[in-house]
N, C-alpha and C. Protein backbone atom coordinates (compact mmCIF):
# COMPACT_ATOMS: atom_id res chain seq x y z
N UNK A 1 35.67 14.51 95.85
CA UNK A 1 34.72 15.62 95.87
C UNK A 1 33.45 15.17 96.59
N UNK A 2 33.37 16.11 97.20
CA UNK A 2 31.63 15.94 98.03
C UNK A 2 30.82 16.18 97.32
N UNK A 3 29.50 15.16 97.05
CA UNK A 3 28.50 15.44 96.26
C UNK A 3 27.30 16.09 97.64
N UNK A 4 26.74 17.21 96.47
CA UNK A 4 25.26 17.58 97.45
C UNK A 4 24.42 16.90 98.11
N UNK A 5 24.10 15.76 97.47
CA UNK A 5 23.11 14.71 97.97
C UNK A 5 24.04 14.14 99.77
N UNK A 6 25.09 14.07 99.40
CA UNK A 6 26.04 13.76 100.89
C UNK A 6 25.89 14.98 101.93
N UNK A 7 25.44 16.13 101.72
CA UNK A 7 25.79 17.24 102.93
C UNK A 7 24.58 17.06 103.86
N UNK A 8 24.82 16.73 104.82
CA UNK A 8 23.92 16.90 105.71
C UNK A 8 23.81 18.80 106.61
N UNK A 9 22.54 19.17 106.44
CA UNK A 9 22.37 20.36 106.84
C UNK A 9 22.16 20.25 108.67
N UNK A 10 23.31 20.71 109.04
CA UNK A 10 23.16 21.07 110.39
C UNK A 10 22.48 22.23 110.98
N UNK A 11 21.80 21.88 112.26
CA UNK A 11 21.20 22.81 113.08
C UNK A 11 21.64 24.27 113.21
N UNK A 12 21.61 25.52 113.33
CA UNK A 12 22.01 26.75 113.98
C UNK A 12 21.54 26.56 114.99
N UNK A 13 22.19 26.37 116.40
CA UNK A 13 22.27 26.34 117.51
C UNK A 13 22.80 27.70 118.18
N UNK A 14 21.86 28.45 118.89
CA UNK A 14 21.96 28.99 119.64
C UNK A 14 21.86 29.03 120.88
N UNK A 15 22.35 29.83 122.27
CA UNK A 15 22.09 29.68 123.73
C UNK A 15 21.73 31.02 124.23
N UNK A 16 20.91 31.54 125.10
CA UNK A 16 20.37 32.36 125.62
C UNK A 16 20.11 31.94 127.41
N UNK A 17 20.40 32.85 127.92
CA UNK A 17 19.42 32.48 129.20
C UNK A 17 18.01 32.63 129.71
N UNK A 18 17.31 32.08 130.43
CA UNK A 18 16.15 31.52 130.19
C UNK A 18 15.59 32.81 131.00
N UNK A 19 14.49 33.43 130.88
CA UNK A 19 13.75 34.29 131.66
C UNK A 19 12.51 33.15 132.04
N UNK A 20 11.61 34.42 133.08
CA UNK A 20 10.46 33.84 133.43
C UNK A 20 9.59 33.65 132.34
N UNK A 21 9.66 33.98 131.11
CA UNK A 21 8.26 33.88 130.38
C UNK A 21 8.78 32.21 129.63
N UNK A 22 9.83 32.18 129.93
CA UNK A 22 10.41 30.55 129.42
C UNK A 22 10.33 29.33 130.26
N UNK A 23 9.20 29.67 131.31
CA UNK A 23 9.10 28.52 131.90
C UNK A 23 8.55 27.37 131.40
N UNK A 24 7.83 27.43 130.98
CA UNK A 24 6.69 26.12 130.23
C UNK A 24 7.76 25.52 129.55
N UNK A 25 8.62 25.88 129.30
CA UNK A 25 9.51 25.65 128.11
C UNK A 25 10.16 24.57 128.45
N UNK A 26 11.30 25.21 129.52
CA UNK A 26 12.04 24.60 130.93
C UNK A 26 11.08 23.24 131.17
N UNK A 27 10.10 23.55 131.60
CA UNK A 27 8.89 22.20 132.01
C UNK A 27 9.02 21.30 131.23
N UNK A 28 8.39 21.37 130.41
CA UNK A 28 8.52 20.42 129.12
C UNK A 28 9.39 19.92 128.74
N UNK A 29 10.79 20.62 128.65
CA UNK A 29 12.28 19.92 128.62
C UNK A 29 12.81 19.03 129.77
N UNK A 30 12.53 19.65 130.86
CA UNK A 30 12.79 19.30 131.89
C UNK A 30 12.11 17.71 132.41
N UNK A 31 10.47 17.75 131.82
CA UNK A 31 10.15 16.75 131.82
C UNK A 31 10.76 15.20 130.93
N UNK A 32 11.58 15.22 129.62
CA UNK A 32 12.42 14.60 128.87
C UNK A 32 14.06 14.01 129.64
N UNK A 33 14.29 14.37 130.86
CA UNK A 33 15.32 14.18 131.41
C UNK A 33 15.78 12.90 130.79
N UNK A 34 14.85 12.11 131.97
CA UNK A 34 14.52 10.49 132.20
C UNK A 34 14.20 9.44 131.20
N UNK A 35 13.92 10.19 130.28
CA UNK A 35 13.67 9.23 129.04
C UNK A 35 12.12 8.17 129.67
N UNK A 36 11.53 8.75 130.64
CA UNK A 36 10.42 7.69 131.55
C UNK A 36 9.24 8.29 131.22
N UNK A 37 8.25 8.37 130.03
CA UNK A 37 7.38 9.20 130.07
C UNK A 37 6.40 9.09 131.14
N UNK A 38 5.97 8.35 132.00
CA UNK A 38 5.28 7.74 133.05
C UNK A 38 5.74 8.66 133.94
N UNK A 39 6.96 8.91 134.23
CA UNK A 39 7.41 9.57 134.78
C UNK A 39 6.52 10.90 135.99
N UNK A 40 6.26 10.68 137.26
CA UNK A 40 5.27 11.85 138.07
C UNK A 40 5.96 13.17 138.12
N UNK A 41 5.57 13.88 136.64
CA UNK A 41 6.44 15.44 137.16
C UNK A 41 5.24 16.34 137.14
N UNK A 42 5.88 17.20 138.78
CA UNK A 42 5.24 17.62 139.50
C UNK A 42 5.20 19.29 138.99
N UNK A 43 6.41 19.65 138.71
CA UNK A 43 6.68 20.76 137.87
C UNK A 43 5.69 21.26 137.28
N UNK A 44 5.46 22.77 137.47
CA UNK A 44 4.42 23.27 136.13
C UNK A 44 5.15 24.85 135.89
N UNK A 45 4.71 25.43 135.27
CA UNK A 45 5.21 26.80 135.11
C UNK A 45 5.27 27.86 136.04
N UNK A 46 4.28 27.46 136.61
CA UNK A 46 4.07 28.87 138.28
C UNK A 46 5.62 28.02 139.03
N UNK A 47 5.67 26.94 139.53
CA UNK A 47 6.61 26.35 139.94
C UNK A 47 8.19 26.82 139.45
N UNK A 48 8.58 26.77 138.17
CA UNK A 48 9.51 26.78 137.37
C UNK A 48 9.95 28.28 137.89
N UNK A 49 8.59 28.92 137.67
CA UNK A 49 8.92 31.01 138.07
C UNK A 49 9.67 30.57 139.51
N UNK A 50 8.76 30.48 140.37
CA UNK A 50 9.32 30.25 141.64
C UNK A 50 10.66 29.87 141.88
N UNK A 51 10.92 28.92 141.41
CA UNK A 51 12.08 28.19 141.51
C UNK A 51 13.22 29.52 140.82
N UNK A 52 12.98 29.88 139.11
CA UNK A 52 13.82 30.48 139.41
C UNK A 52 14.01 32.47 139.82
N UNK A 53 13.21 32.53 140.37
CA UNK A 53 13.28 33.78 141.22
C UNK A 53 14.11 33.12 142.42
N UNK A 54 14.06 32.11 143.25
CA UNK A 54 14.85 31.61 144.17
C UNK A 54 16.32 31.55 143.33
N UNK A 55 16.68 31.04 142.66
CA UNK A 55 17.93 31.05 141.75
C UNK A 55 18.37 32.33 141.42
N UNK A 56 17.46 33.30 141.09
CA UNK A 56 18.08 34.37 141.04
C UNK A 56 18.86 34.88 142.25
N UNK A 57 18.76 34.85 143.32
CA UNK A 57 19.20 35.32 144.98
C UNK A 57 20.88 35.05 144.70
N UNK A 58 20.85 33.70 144.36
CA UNK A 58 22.20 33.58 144.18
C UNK A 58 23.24 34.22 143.33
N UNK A 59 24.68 34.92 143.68
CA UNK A 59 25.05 35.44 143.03
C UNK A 59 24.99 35.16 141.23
N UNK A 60 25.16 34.41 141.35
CA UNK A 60 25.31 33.61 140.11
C UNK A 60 24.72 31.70 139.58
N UNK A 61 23.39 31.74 139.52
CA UNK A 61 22.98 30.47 139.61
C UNK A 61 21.99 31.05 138.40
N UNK A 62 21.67 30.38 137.57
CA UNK A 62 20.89 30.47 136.44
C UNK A 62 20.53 29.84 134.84
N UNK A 63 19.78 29.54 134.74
CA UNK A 63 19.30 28.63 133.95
C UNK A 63 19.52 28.76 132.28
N UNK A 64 19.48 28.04 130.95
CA UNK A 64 19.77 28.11 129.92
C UNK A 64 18.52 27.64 129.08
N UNK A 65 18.71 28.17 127.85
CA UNK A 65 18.39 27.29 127.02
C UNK A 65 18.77 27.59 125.66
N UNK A 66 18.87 26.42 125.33
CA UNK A 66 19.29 25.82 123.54
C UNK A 66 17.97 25.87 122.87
N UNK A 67 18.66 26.23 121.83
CA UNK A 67 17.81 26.46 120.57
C UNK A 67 18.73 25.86 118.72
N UNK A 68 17.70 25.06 118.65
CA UNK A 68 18.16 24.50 117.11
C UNK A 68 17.34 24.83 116.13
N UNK A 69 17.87 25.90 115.71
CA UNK A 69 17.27 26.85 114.47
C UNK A 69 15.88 27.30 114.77
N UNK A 70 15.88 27.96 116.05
CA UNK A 70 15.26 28.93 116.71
C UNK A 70 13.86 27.89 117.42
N UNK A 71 14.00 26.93 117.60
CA UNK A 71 13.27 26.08 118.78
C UNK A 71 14.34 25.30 119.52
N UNK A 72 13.33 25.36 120.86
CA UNK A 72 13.64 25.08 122.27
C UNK A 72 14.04 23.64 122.09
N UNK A 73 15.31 23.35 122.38
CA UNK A 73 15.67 21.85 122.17
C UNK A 73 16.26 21.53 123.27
N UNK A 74 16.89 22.13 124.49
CA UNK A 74 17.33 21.71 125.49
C UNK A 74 17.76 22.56 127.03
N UNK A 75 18.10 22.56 127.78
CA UNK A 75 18.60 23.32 128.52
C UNK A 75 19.52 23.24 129.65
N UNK A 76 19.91 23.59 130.56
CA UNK A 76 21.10 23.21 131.17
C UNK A 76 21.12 24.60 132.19
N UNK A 77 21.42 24.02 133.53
CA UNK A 77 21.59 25.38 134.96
C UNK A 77 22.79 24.78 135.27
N UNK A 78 23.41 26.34 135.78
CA UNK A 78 25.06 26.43 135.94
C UNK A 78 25.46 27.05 137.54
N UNK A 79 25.92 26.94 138.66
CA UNK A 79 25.89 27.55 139.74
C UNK A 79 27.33 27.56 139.38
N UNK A 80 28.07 29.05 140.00
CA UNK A 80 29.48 29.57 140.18
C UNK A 80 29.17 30.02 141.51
N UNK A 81 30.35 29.30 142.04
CA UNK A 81 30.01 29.91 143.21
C UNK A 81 32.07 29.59 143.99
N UNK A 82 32.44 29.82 145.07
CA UNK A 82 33.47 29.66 145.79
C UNK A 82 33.26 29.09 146.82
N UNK A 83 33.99 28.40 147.56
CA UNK A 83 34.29 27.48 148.93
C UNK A 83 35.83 28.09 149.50
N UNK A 84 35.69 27.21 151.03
CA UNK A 84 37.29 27.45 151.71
C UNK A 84 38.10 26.53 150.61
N UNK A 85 37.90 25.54 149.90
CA UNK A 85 38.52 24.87 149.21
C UNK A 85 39.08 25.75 148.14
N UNK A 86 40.62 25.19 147.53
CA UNK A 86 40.92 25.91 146.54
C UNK A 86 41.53 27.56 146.66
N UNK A 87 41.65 28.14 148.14
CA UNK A 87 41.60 29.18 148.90
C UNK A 87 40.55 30.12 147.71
N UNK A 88 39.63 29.85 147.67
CA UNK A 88 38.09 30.43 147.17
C UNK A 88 38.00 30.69 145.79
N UNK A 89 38.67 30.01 144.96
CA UNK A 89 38.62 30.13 143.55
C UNK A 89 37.36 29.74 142.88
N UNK A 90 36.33 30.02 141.99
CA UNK A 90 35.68 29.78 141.82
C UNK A 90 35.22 28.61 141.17
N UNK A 91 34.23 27.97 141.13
CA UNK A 91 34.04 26.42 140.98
C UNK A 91 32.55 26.42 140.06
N UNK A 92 32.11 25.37 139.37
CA UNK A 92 30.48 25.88 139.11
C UNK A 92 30.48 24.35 139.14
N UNK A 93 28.97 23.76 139.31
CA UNK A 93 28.37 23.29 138.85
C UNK A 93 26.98 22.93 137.79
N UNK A 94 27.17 22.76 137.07
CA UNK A 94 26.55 22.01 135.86
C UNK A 94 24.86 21.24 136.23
N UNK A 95 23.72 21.34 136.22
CA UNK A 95 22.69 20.96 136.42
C UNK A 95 21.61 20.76 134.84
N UNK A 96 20.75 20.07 135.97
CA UNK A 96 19.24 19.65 134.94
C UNK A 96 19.54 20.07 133.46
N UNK A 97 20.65 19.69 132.88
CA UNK A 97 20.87 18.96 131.59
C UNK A 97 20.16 18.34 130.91
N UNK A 98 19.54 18.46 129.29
CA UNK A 98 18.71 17.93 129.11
C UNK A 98 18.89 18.67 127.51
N UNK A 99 18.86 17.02 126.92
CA UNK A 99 18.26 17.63 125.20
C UNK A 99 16.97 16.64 124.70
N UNK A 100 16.21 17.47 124.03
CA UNK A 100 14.96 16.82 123.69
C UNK A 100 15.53 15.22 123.01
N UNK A 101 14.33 14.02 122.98
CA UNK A 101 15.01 13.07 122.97
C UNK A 101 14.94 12.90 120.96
N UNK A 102 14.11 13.81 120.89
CA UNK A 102 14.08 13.81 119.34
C UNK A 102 15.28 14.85 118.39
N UNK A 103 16.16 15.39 119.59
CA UNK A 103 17.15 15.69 118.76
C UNK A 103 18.57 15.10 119.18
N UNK A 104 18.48 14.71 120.04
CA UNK A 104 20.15 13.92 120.65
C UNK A 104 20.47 13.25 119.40
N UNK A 105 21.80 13.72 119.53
CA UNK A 105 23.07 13.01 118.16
C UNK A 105 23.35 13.90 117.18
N UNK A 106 22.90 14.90 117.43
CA UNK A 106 23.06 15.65 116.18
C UNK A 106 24.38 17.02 116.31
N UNK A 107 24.62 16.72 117.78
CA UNK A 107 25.81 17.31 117.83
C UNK A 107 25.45 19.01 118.64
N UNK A 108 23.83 18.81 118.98
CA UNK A 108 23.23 19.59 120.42
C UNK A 108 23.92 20.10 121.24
N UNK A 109 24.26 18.71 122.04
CA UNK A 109 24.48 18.96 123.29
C UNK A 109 26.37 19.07 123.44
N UNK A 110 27.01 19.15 122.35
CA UNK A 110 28.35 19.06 122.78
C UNK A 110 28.23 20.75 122.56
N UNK A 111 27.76 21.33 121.51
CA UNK A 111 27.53 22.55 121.42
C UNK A 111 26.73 23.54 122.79
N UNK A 112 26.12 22.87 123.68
CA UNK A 112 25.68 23.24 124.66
C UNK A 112 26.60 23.12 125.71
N UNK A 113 27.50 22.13 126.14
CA UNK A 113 28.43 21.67 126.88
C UNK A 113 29.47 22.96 127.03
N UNK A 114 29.99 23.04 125.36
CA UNK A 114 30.71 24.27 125.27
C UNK A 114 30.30 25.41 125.68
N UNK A 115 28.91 25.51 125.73
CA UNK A 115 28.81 27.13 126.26
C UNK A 115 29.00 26.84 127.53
N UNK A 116 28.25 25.90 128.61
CA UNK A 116 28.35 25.65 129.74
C UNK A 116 29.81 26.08 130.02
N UNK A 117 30.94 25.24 129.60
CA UNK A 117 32.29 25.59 129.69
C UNK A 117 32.62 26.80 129.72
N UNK A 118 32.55 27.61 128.65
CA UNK A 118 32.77 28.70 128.38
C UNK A 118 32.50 29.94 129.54
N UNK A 119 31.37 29.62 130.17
CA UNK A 119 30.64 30.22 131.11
C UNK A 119 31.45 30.28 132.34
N UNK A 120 31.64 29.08 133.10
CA UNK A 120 32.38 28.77 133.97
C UNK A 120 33.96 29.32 134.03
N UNK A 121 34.67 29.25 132.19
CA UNK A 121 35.86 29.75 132.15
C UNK A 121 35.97 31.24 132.40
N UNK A 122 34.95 31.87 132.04
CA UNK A 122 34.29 33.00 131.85
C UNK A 122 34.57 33.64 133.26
N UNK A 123 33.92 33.13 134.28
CA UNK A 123 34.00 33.38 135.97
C UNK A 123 34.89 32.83 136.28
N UNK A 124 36.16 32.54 135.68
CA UNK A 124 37.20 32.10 136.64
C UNK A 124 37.56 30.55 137.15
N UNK A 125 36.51 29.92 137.13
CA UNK A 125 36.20 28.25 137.66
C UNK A 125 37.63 27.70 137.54
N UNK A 126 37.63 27.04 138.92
CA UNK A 126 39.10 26.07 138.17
C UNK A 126 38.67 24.53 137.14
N UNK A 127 37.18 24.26 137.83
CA UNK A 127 36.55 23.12 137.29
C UNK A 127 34.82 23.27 136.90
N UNK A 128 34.81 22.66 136.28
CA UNK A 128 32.87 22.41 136.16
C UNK A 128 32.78 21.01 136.04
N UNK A 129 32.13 20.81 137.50
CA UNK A 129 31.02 19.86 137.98
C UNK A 129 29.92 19.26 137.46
N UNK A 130 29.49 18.02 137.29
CA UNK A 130 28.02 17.92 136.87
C UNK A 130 27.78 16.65 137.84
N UNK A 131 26.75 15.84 138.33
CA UNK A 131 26.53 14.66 138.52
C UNK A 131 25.14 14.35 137.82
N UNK A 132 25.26 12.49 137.40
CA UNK A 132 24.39 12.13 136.59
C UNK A 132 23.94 11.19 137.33
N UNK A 133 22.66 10.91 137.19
CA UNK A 133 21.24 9.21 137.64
C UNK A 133 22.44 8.10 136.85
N UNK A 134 22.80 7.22 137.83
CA UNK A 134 23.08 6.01 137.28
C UNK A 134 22.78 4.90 136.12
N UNK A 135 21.43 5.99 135.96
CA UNK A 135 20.62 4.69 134.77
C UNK A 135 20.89 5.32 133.26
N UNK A 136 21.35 7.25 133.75
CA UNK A 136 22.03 7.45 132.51
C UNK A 136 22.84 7.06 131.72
N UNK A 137 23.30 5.77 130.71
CA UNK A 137 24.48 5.22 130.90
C UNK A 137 24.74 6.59 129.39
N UNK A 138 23.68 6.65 128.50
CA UNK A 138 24.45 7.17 127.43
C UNK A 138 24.44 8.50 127.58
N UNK A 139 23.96 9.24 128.44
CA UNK A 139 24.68 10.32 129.17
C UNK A 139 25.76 10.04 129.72
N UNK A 140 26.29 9.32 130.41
CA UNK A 140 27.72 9.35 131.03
C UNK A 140 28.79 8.48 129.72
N UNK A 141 28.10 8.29 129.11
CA UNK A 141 28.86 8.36 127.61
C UNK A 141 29.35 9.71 126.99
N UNK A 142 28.35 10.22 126.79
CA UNK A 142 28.27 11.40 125.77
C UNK A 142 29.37 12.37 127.15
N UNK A 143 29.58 12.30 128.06
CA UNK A 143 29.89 13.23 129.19
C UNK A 143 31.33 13.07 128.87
N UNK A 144 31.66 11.93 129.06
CA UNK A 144 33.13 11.12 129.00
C UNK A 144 33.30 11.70 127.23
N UNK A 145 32.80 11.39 126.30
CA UNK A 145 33.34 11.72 125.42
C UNK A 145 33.66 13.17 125.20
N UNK A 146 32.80 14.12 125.79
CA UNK A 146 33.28 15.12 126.04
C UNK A 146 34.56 15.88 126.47
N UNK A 147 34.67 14.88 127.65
CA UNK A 147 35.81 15.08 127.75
C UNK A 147 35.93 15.23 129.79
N UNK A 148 34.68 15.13 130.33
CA UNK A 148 34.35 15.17 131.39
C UNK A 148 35.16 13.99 132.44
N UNK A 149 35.79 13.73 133.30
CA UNK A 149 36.12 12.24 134.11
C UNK A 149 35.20 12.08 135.47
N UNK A 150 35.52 10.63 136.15
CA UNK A 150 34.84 10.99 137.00
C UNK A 150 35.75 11.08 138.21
N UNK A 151 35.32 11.78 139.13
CA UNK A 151 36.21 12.74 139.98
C UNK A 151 35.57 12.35 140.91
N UNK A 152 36.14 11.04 141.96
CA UNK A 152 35.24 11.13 143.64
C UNK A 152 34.07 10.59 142.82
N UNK A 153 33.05 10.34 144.13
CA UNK A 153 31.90 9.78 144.04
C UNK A 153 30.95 10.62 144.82
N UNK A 154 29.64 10.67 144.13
CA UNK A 154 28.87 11.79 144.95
C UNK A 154 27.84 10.68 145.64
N UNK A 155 27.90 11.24 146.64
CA UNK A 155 26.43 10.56 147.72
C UNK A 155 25.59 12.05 148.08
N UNK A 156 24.74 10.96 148.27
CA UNK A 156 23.65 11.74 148.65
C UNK A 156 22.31 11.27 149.66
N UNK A 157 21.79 12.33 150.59
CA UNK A 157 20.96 11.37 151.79
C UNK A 157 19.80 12.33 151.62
N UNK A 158 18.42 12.09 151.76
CA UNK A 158 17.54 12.88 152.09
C UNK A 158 17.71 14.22 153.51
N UNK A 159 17.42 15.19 152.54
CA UNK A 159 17.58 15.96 153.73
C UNK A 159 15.73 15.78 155.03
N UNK A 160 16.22 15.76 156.41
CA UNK A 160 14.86 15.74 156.79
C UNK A 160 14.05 16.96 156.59
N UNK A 161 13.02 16.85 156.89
CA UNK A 161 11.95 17.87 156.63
C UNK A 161 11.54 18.99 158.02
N UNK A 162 11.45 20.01 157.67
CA UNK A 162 11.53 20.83 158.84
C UNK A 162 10.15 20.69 159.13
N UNK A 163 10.13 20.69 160.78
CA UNK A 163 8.21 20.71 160.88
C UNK A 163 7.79 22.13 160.87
């Protein structure tokens, strides 16, 4: 028998998508990526709008956020989109992932993962994409345990700057 003193009370986790008045929000989470508080983020809320009014253009590109018993604990952007690859089945990728560092482990972000999933299954996706910073190691833990592999190797080059 389970005694009371043993139950641990879990979060109500909810997901919503993020509007403009949720930018600061986004910021602030967004700033927690890196685990680097030093960290130069440039980001502020006028920025965040911007950014996602540009996200909006896209058929389908748009931003999240988690909530653990009705505060902002994390968030996560999802692009669906198609290529000649696959003869144009739809594909998404997975972005700026992020759970506050004062709630990771509590079983957040697998609950966030799933909606991500869900989303993507939702539109058809044959796969969902994510790529992670190398220095993430217990993110590419928590990814793998998920259930995520790694698929190819992503590079990446500065794009130049238009004058």
């Amino acid at each position: 028998m389970i005694s009371p003193a043993s139950i641990v009370s879990l979060p109500r986790i909810t997901v919503r998508q993020a509007t403009l008045d949720d930018a600061e929000i986004l910021v602030t989470l967004l700033a927690e990526m890196d685990d680097e508080p030093t960290r130069d983020v440039t980001l502020d809320a006028d920025g965040a709008r911007q950014i996602m009014n540009k996200m909006a253009a896209y058929p389908y590109f748009r931003a999240y956020l988690v909530f653990a018993d009705g505060v902002a604990v994390g968030t996560f952007s999802i692009l669906v989109f198609c290529s000649l690859t696959h003869e144009g089945t739809q594909q998404a990728v997975l972005d700026a992932v992020v759970i506050s560092r004062a709630c990771r482990g509590q079983g957040i972000g697998s609950v966030m993962l799933d909606h991500a999933v869900r989303i993507a299954g939702e539109a058809g996706c044959y796969k969902i994409a994510l790529s992670s910073n190398l220095k993430r190691m217990d993110a590419h833990r928590f990814y793998e345990h998920f259930g995520f592999k790694q698929h190819g190797i992503s590079l990446a080059i500065p794009a130049p700057k238009s004058a």
